[in-house]
C-alpha atoms as a PDB file:
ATOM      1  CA  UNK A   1       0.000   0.000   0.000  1.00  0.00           C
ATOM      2  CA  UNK A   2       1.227   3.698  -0.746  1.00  0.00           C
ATOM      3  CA  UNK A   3       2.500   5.668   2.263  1.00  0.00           C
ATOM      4  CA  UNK A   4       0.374   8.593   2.758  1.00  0.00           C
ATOM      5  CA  UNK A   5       3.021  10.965   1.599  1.00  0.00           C
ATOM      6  CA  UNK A   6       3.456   9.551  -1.229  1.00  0.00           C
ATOM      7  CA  UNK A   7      -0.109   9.072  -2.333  1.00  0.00           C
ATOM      8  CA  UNK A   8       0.290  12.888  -1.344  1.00  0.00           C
ATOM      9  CA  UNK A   9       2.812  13.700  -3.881  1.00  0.00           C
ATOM     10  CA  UNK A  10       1.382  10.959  -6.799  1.00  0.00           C
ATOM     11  CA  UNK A  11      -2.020  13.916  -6.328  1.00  0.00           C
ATOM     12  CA  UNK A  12       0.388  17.200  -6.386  1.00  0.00           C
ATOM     13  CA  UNK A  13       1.903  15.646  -9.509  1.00  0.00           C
ATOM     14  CA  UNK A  14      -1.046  14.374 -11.343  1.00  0.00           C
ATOM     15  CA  UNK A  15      -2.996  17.785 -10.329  1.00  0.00           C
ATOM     16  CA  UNK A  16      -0.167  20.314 -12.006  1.00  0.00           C
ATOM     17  CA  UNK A  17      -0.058  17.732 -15.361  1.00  0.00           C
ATOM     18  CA  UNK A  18      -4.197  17.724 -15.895  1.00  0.00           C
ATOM     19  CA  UNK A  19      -4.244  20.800 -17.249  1.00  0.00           C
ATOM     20  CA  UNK A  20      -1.621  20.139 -19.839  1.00  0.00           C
ATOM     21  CA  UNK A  21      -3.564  17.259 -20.244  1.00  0.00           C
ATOM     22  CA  UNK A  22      -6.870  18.924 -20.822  1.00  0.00           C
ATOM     23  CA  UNK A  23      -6.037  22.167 -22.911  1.00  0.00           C
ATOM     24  CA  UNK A  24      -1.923  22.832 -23.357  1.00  0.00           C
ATOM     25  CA  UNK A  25      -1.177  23.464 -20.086  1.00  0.00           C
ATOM     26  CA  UNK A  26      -1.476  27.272 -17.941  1.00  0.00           C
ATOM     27  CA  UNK A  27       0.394  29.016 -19.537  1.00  0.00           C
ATOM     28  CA  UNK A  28      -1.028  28.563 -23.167  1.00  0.00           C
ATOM     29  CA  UNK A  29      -2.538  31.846 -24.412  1.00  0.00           C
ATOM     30  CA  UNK A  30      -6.253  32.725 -23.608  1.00  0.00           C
ATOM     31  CA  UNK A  31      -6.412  36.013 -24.977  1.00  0.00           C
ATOM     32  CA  UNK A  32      -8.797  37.123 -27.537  1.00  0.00           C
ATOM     33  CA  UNK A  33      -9.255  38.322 -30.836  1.00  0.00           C
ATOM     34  CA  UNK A  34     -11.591  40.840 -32.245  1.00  0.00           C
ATOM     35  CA  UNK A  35     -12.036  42.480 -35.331  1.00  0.00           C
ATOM     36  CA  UNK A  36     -11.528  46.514 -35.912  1.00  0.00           C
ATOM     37  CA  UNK A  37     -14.689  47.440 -37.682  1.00  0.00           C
ATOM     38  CA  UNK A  38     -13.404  49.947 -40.616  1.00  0.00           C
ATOM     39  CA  UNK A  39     -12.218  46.559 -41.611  1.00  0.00           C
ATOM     40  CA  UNK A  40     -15.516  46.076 -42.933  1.00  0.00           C
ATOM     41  CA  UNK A  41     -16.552  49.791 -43.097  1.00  0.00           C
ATOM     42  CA  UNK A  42     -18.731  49.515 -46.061  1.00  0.00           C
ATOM     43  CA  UNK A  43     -20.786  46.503 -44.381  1.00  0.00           C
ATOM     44  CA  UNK A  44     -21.707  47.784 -41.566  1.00  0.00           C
ATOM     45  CA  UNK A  45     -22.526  51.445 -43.069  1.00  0.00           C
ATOM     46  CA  UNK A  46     -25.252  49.305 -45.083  1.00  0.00           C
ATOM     47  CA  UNK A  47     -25.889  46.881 -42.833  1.00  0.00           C
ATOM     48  CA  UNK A  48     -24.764  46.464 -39.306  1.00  0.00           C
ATOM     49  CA  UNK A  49     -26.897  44.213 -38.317  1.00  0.00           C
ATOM     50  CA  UNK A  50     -26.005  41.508 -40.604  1.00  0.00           C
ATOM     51  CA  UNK A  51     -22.423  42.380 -40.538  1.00  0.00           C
ATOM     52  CA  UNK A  52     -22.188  41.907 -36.858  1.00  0.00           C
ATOM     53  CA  UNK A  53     -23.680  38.569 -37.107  1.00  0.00           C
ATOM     54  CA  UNK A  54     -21.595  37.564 -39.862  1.00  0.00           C
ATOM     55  CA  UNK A  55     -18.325  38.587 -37.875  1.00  0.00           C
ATOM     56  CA  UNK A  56     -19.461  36.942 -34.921  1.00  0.00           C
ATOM     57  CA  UNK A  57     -20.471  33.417 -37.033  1.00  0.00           C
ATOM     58  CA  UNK A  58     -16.652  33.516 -38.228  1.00  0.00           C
ATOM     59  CA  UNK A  59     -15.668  32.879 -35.199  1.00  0.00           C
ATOM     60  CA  UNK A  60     -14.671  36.691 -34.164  1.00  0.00           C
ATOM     61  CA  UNK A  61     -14.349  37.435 -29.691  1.00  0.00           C
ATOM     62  CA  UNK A  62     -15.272  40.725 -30.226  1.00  0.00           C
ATOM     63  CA  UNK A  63     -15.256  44.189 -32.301  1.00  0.00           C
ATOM     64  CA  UNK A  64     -13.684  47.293 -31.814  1.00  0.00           C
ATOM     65  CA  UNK A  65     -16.181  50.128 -33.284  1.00  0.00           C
ATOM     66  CA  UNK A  66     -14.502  53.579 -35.114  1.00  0.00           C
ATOM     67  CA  UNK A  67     -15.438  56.956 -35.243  1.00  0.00           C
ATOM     68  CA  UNK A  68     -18.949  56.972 -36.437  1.00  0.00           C
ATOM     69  CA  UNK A  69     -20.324  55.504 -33.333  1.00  0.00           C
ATOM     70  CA  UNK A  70     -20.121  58.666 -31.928  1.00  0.00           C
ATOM     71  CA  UNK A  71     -23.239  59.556 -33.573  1.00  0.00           C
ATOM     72  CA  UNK A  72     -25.720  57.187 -32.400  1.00  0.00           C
ATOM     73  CA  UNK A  73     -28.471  58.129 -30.514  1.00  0.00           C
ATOM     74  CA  UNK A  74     -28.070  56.428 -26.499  1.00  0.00           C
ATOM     75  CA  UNK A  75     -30.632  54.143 -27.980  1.00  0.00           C
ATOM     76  CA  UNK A  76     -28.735  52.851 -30.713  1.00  0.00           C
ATOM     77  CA  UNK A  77     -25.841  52.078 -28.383  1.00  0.00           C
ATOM     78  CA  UNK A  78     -28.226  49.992 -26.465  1.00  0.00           C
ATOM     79  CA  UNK A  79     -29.686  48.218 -28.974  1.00  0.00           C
ATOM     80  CA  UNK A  80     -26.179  47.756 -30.430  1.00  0.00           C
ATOM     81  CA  UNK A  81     -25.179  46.238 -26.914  1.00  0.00           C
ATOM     82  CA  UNK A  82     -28.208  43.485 -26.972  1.00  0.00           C
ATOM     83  CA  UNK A  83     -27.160  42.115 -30.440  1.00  0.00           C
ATOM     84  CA  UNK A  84     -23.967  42.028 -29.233  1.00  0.00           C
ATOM     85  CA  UNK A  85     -24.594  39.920 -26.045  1.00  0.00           C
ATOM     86  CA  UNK A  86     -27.125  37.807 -28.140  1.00  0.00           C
ATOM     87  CA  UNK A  87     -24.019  37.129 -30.663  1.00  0.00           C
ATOM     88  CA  UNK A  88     -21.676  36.619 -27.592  1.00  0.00           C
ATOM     89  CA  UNK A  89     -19.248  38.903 -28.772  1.00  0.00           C
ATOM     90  CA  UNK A  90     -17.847  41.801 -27.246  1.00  0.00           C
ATOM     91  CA  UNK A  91     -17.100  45.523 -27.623  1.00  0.00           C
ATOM     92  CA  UNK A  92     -13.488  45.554 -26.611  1.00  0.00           C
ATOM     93  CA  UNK A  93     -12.759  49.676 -27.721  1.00  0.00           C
ATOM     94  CA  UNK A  94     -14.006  52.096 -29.836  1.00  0.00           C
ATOM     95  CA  UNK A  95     -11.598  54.887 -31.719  1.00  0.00           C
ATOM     96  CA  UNK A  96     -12.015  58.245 -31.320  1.00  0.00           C
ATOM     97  CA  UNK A  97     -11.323  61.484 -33.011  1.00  0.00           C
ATOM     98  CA  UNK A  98      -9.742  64.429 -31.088  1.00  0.00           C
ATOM     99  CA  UNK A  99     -12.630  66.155 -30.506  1.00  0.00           C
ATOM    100  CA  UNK A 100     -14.384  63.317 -28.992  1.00  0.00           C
ATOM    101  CA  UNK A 101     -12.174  63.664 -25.835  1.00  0.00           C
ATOM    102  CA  UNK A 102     -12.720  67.376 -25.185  1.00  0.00           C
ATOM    103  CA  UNK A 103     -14.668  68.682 -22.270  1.00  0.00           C
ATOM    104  CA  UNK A 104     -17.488  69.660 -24.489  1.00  0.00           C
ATOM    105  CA  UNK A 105     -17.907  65.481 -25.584  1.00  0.00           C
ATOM    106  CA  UNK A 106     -16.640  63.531 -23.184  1.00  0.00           C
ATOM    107  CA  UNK A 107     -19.549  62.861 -21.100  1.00  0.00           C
ATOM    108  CA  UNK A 108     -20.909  61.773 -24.228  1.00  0.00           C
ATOM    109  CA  UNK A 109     -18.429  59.315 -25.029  1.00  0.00           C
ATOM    110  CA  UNK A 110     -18.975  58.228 -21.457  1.00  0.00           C
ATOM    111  CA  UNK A 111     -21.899  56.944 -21.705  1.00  0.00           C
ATOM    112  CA  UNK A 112     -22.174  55.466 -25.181  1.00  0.00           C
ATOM    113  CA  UNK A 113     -19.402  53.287 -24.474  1.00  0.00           C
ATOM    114  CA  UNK A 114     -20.935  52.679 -20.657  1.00  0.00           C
ATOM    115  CA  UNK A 115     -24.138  51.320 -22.968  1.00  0.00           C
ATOM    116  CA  UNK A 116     -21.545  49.294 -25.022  1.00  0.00           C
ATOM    117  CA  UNK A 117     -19.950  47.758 -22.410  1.00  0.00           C
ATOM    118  CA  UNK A 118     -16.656  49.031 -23.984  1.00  0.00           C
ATOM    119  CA  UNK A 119     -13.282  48.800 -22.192  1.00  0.00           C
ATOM    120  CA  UNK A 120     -11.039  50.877 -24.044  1.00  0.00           C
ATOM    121  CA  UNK A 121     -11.982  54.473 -25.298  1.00  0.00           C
ATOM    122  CA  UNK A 122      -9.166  54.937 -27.839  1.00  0.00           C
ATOM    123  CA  UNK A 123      -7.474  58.708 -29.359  1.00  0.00           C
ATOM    124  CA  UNK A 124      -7.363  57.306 -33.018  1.00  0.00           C
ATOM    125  CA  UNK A 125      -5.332  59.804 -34.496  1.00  0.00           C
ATOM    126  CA  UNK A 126      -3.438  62.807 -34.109  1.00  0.00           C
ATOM    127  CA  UNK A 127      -2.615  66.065 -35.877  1.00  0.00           C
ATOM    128  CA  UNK A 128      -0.516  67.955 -33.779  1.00  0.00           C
ATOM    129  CA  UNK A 129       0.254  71.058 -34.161  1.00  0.00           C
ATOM    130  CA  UNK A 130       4.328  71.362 -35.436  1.00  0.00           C
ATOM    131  CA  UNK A 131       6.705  70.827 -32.954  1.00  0.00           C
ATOM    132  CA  UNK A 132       6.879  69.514 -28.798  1.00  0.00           C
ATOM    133  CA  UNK A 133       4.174  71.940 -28.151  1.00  0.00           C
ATOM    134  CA  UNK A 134       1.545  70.223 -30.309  1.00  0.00           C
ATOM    135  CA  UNK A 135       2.643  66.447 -28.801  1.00  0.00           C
ATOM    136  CA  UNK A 136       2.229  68.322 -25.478  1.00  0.00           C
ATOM    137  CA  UNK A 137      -1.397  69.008 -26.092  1.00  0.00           C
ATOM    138  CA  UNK A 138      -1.685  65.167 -27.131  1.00  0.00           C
ATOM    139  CA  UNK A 139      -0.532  64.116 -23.912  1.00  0.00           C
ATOM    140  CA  UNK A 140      -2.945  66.547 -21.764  1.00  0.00           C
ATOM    141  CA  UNK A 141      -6.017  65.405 -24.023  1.00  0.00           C
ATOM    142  CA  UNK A 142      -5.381  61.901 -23.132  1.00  0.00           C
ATOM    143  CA  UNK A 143      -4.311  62.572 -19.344  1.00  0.00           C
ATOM    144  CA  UNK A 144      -8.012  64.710 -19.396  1.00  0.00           C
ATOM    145  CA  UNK A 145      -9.470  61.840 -20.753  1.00  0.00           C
ATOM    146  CA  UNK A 146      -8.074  59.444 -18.445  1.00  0.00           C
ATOM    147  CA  UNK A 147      -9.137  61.365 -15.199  1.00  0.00           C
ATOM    148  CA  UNK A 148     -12.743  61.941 -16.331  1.00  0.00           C
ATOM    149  CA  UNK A 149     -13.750  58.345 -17.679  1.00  0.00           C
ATOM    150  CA  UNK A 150     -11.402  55.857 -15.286  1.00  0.00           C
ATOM    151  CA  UNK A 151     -13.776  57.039 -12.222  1.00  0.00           C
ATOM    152  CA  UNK A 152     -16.822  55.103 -14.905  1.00  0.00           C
ATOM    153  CA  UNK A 153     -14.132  52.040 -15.264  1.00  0.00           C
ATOM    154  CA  UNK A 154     -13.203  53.159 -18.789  1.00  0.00           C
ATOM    155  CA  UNK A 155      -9.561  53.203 -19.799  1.00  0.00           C
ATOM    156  CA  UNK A 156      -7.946  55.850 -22.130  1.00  0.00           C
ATOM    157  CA  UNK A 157      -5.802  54.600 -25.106  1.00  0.00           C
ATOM    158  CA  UNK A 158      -3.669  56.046 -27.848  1.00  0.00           C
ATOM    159  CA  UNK A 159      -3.445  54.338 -31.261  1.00  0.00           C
ATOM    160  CA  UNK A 160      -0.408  54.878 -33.459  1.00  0.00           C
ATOM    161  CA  UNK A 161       0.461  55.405 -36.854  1.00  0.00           C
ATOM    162  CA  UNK A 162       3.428  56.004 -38.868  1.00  0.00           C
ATOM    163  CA  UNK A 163       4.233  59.522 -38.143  1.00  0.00           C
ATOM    164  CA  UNK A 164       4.265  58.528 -34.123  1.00  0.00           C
ATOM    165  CA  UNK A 165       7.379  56.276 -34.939  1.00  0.00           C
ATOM    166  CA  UNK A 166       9.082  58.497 -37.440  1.00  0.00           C
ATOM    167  CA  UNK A 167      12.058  60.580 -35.802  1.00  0.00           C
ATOM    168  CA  UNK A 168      11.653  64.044 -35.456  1.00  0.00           C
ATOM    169  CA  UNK A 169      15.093  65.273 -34.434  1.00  0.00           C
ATOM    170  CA  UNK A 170      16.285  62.195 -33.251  1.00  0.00           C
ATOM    171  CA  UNK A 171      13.689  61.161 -31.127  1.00  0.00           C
ATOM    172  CA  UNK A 172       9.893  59.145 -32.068  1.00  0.00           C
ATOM    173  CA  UNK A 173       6.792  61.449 -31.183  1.00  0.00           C
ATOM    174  CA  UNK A 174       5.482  58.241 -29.309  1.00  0.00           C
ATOM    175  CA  UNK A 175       8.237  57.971 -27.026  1.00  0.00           C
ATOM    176  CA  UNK A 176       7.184  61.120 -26.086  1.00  0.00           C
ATOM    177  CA  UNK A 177       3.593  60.129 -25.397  1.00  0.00           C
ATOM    178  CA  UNK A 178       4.292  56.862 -23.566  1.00  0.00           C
ATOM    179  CA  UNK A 179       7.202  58.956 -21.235  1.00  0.00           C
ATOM    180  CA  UNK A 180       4.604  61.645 -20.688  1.00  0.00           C
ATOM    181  CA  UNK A 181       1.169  59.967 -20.395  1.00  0.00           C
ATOM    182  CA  UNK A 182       0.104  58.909 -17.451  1.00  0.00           C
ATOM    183  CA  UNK A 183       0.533  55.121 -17.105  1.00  0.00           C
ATOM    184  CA  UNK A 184      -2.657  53.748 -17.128  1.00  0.00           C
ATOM    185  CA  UNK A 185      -2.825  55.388 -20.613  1.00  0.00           C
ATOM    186  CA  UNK A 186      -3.093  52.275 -23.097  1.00  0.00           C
ATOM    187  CA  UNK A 187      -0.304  52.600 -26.247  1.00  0.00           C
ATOM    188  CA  UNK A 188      -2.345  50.674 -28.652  1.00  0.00           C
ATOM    189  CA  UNK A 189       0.314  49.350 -31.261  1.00  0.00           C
ATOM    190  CA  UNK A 190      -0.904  49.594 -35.215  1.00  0.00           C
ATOM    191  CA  UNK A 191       2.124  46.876 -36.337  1.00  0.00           C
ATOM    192  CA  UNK A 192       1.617  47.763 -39.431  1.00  0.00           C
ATOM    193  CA  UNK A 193       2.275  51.401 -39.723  1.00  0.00           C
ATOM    194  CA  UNK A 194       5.143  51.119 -37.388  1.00  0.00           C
ATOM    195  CA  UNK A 195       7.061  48.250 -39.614  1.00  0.00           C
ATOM    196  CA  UNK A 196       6.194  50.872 -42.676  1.00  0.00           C
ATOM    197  CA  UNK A 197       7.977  53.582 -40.529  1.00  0.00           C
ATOM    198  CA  UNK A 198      11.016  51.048 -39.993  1.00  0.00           C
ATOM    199  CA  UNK A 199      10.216  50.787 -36.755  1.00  0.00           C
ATOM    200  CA  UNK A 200      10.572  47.142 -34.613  1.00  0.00           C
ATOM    201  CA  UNK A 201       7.372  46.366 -33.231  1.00  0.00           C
ATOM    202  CA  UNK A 202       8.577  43.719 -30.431  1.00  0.00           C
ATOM    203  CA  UNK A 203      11.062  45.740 -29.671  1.00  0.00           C
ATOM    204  CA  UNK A 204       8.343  48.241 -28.762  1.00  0.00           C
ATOM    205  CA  UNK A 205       6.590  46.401 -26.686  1.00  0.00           C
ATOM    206  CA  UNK A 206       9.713  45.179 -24.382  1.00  0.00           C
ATOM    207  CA  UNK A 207      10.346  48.852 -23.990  1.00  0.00           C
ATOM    208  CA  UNK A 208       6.756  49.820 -22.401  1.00  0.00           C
ATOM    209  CA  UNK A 209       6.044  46.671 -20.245  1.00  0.00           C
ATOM    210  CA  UNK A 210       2.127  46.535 -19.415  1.00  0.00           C
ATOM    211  CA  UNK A 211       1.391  49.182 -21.587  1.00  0.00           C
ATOM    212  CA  UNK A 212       0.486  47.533 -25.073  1.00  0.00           C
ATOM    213  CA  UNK A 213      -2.950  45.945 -23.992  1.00  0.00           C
ATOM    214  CA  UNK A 214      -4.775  46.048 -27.430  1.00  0.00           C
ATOM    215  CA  UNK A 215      -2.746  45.429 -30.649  1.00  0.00           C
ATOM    216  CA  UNK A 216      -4.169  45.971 -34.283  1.00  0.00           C
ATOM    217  CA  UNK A 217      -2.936  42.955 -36.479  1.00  0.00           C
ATOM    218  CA  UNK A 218      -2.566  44.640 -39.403  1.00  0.00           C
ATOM    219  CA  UNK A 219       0.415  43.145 -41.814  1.00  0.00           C
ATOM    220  CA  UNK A 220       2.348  45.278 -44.110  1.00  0.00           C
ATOM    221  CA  UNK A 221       4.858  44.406 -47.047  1.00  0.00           C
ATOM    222  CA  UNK A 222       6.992  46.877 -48.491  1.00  0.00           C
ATOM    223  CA  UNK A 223       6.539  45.851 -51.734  1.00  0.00           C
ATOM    224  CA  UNK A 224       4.742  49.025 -53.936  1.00  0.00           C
ATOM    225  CA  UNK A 225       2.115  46.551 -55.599  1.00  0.00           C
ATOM    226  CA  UNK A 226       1.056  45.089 -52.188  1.00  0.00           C
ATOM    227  CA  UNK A 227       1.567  47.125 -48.975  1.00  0.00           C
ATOM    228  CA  UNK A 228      -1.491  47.401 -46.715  1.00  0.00           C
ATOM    229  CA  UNK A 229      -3.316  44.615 -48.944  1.00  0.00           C
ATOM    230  CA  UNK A 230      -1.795  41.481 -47.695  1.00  0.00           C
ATOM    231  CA  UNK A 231      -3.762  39.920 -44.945  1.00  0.00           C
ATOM    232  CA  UNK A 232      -2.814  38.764 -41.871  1.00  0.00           C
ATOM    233  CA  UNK A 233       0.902  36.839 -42.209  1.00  0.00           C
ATOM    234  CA  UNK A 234       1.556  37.390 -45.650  1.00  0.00           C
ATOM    235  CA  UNK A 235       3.305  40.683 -45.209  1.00  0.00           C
ATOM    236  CA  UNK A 236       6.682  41.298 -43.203  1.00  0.00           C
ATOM    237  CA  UNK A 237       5.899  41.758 -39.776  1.00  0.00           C
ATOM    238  CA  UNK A 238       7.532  38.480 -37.123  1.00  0.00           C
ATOM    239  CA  UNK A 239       3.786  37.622 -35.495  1.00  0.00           C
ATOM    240  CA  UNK A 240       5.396  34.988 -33.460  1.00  0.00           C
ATOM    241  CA  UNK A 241       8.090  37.785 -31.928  1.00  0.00           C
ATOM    242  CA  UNK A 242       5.064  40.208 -31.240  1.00  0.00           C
ATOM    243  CA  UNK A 243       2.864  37.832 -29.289  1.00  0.00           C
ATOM    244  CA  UNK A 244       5.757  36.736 -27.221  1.00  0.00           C
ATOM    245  CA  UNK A 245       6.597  40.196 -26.379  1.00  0.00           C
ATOM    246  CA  UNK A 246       2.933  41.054 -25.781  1.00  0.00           C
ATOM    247  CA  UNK A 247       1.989  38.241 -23.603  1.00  0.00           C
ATOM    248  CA  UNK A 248       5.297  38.443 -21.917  1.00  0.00           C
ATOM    249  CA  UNK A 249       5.797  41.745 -21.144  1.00  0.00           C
ATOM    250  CA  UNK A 250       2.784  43.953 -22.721  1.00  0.00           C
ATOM    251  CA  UNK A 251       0.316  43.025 -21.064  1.00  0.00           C
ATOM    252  CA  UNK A 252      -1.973  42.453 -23.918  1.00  0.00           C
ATOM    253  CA  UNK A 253      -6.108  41.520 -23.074  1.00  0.00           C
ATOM    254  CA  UNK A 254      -6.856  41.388 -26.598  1.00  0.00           C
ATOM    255  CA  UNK A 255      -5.827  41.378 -30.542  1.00  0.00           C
ATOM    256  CA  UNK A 256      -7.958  42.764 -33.239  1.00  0.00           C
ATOM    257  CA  UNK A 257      -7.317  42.092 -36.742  1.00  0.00           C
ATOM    258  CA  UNK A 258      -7.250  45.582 -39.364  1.00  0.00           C
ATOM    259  CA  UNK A 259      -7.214  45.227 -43.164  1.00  0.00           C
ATOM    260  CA  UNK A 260      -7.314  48.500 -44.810  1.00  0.00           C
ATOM    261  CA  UNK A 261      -8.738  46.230 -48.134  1.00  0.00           C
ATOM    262  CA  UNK A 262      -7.604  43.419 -50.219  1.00  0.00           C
ATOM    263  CA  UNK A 263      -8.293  41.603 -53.448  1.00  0.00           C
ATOM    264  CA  UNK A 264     -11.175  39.914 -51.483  1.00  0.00           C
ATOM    265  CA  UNK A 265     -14.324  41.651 -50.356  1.00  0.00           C
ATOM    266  CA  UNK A 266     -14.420  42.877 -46.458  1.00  0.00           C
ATOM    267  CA  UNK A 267     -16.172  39.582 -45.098  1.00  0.00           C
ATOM    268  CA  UNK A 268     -13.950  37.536 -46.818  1.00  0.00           C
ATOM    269  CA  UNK A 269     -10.970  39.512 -46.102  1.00  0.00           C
ATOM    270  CA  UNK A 270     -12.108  39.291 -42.299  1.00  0.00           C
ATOM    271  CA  UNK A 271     -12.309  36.013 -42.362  1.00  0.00           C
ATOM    272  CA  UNK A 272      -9.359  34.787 -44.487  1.00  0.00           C
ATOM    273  CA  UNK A 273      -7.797  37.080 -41.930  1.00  0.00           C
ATOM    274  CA  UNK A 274      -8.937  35.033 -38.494  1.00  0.00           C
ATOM    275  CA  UNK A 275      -8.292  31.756 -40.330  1.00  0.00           C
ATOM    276  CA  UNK A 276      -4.500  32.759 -40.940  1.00  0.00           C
ATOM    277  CA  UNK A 277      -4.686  34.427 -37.213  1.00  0.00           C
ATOM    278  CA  UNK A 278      -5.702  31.294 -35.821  1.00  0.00           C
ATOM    279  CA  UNK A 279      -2.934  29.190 -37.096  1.00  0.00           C
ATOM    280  CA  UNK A 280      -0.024  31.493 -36.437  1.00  0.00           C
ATOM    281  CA  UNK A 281      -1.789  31.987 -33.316  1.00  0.00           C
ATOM    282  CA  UNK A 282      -4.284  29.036 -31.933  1.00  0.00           C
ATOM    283  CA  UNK A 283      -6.301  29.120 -29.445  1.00  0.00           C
END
């Protein structure tokens, strides 16, 4: 008969290995993916309904929504939110345009993404004024923004594109943000504008541990012919390097897949995307 220490350690032993067993062990990635919506722009302007359901039958976690959200009525918003828990998705983020985050809008965006059940309310884009002064005003938009929508248990994010990584006299405008920003601010890495402005994206995300918590998966090629038209893997960009980094070190809750357009139409694109997503990246 087994001593009872050793029956002891035959359970410790046999408890750790089950959930290899079962599903790949702890440590195997359970984070998910989503699709950014001006992926399939034209869809959803003619038909959200359907579109939604047909990103959600692909296989999609969630959705982050872009700038014309903004201009539904609360109603909307909570009709939006019903189909969405009837699919089972999510609304991870939505993107935002400058003026969304000023005092005059940000109650607002408050509460639309409140009705959304969004986590991330995310500065899409930037045109500063020319030089530090007009990166400063970035940085106090999104610090604003922070302070008046964390108290609601929404979280602030900056999304990048290629003139964030360019150098402007030897140093990257978003090196700037992420040293300035308060650090619950989100950097939300585009990978493919930052490969296009020679930029390393895992290198990125070592730099600015727990910051990167959304990530668009957006391929890029530097090819004239091809560029932002390759989906997902068929560009340049190491995926295996950036979800190392991210799940390492970024702290990443979530990927979404971008395609600006391809030879395929948007649903197909979408979902040529998740397929190729799914086996550089399986569940």
């Amino acid at each position: 008969m087994d001593s009872p220490d050793f029956s002891r350690r035959s359970f410790l032993a046999m408890s750790a290995a089950l959930p290899r067993a079962l599903g790949g062990g702890a440590a195997k990635s359970r984070i998910p993916v989503g699709l950014e919506l001006y992926s399939v722009r034209e869809g959803l302007a003619h038909d959200p309904e359907g579109t939604l359901r047909a990103v959600a039958q692909m296989g999609y976690q969630g959705v982050e929504f872009y700038a014309p959200y903004f201009d539904w009525t609360e109603s909307q918003a909570k009709q939006t939110r019903r189909l969405l828990d009837d699919l089972g998705i999510r609304c991870f983020s939505t993107h935002n345009h400058s003026e969304h985050l000023t005092a005059q809008n940000i109650s607002r965006v408050r509460d639309l993404n409140l009705s959304l059940g969004s986590q991330f309310v995310v500065l899409a884009n930037a045109e500063p004024r020319p030089g530090p002064h007009g990166w400063r005003a970035i940085v106090e938009t999104l610090d604003f923004a922070a302070d008046q929508l964390e108290p609601s248990g929404l979280r602030v994010g900056y999304h990048n594109h290629q003139a964030e990584f360019t150098l402007v006299e030897g140093r990257r405008p978003i090196e700037f943000l992420a040293k300035n920003t308060k650090s619950s601010v989100m950097l939300q890495l585009d990978v493919g504008t930052c490969l296009e402005a020679g930029a390393d994206p895992a290198a990125w995300i070592r730099a600015n541990r727990g910051r990167i918590r959304s990530i668009h998966c957006k391929d890029w090629s530097p090819e004239p012919t091809k560029g932002y038209e390759v989906l997902f893997g068929e560009g340049v960009a190491d995926w295996q390097a950036i979800f190392e980094a991210a799940e390492s070190l970024g702290g990443v809750e979530h990927y979404l897949i971008e395609q600006e357009g391809s030879q395929f139409s948007e649903l197909d694109t979408a979902r040529k995307c998740l397929e190729a997503f799914r086996i550089k990246h399986p569940a």
